[in-house]
C-alpha atoms as a PDB file:
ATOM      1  CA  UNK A   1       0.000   0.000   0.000  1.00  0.00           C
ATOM      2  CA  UNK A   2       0.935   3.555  -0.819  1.00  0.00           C
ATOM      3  CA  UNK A   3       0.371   6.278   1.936  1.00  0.00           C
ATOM      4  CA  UNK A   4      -0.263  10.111   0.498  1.00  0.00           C
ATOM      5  CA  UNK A   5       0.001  11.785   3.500  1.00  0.00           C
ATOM      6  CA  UNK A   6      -1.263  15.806   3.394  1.00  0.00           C
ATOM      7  CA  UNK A   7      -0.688  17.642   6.502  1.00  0.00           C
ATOM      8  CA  UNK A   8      -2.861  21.236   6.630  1.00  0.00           C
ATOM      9  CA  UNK A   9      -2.436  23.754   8.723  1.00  0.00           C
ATOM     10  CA  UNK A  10      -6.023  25.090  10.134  1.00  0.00           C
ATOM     11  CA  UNK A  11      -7.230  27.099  12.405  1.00  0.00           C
ATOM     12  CA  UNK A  12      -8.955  24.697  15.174  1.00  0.00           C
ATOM     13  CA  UNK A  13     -12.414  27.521  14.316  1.00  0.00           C
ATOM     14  CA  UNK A  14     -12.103  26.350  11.092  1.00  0.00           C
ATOM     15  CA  UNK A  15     -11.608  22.467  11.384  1.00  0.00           C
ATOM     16  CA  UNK A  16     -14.753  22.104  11.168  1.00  0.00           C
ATOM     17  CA  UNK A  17     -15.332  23.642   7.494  1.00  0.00           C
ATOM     18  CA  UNK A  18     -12.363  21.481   6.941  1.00  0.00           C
ATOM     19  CA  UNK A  19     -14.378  18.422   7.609  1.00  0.00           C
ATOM     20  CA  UNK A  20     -16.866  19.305   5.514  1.00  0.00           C
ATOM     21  CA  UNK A  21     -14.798  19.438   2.146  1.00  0.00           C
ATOM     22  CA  UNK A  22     -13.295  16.282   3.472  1.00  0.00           C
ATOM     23  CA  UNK A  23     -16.526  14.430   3.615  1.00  0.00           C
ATOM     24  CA  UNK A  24     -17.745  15.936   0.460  1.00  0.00           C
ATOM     25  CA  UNK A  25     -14.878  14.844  -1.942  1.00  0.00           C
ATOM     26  CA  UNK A  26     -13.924  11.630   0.229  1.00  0.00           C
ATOM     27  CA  UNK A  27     -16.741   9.252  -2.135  1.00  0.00           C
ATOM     28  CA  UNK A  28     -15.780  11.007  -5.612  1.00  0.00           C
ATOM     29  CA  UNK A  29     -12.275  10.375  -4.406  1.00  0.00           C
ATOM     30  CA  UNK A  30     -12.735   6.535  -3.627  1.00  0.00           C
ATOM     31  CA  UNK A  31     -14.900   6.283  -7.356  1.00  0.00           C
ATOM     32  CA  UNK A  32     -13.048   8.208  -9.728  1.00  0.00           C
ATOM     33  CA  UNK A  33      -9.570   8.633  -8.751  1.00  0.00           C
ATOM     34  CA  UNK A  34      -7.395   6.005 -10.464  1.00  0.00           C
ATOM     35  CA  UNK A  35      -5.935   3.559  -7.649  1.00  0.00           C
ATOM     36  CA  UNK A  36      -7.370   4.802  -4.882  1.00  0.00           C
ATOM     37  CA  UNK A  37      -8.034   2.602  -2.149  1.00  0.00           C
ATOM     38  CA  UNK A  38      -8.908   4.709   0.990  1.00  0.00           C
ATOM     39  CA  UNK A  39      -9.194   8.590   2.474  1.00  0.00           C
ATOM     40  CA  UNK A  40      -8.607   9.063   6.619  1.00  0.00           C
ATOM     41  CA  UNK A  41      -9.389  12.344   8.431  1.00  0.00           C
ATOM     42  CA  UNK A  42      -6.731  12.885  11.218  1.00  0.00           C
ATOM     43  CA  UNK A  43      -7.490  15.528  13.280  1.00  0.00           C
ATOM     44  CA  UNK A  44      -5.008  16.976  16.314  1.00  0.00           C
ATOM     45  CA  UNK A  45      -4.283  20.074  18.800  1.00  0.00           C
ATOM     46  CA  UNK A  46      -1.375  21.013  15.860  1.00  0.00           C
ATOM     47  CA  UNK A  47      -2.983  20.388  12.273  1.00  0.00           C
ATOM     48  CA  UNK A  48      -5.456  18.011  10.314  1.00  0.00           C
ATOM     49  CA  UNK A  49      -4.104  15.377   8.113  1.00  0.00           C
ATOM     50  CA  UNK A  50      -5.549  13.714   5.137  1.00  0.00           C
ATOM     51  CA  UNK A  51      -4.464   9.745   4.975  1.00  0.00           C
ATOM     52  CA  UNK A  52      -4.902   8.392   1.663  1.00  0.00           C
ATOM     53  CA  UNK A  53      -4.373   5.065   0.468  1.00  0.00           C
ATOM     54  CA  UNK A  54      -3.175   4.138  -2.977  1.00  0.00           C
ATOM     55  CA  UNK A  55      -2.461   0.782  -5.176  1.00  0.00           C
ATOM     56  CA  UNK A  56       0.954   3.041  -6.522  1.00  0.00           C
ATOM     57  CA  UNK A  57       3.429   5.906  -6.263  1.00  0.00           C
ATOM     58  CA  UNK A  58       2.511   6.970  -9.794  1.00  0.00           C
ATOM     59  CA  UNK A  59      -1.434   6.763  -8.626  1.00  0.00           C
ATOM     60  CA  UNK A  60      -0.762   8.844  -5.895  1.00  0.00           C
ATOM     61  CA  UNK A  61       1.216  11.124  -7.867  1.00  0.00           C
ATOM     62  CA  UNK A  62      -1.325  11.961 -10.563  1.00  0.00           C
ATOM     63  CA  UNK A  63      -3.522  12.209  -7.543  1.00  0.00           C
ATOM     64  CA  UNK A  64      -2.039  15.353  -6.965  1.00  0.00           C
ATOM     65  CA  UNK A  65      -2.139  16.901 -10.267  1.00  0.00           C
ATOM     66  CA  UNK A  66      -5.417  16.009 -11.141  1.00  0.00           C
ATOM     67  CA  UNK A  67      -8.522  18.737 -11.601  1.00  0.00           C
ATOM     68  CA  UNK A  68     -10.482  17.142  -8.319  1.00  0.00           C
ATOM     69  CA  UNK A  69      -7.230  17.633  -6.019  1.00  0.00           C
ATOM     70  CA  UNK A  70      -6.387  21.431  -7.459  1.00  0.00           C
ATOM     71  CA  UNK A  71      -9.475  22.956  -8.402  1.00  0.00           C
ATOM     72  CA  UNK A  72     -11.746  21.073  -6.284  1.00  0.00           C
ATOM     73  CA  UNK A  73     -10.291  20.108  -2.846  1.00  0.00           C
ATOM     74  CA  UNK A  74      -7.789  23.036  -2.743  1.00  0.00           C
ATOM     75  CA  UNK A  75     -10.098  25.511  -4.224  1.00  0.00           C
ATOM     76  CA  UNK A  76     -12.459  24.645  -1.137  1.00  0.00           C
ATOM     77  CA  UNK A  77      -9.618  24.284   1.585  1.00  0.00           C
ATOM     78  CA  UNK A  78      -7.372  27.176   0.376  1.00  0.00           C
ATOM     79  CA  UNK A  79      -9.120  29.773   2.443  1.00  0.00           C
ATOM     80  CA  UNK A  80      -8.653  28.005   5.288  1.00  0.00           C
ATOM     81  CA  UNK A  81      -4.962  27.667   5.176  1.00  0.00           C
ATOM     82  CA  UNK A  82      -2.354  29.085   7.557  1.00  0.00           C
ATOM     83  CA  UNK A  83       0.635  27.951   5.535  1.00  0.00           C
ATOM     84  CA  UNK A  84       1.102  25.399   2.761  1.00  0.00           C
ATOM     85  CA  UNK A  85       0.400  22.273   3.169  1.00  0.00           C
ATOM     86  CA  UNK A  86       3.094  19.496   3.708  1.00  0.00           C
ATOM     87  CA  UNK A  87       2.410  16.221   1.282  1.00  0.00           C
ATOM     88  CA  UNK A  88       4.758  13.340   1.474  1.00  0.00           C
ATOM     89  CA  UNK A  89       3.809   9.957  -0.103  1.00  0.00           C
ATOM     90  CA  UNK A  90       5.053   7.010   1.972  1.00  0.00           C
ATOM     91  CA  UNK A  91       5.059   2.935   1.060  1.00  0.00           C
ATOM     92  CA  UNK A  92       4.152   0.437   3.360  1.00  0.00           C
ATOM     93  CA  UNK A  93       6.747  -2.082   4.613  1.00  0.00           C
END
């Protein structure tokens, strides 16, 4: 498995906006992104992070240049951003 991990910083008054665009795009994520296999909300006193689980690197990469991750999710999230988000893509042992 393939971990994309995006961490966001937001305001803890506007986590729960966050969690809104989270639940909105979490079932077009999981039907129409190629290789996707699952989308956590992680929520702490720091930041948020979105989990999500992939079948490849190269899935996961697209992932993040597609028109549902830019215009979409970040168009909806980018007001609520302190600071650029930290994305990392991990692979399971």
């Amino acid at each position: 498995m393939i971990y994309l991990q995006i961490n966001l910083n937001i305001a803890a008054q506007d986590r729960p906006t966050a969690a809104g665009v989270y639940t909105k795009f979490k079932g077009p994520f999981l039907e129409t992104v190629a290789g996707a296999k699952s989308k956590e909300l992680l929520i702490r006193e720091e930041d948020v992070q979105v989990l999500h689980g992939f079948d490849s690197v190269e899935h996961a990469k697209a992932y993040l240049t597609s028109p549902l991750f830019n215009d979409d999710i970040v168009g909806a999230l980018k007001p609520l951003l302190r600071s650029a988000p930290d994305v990392r893509i991990y692979s399971a042992a």
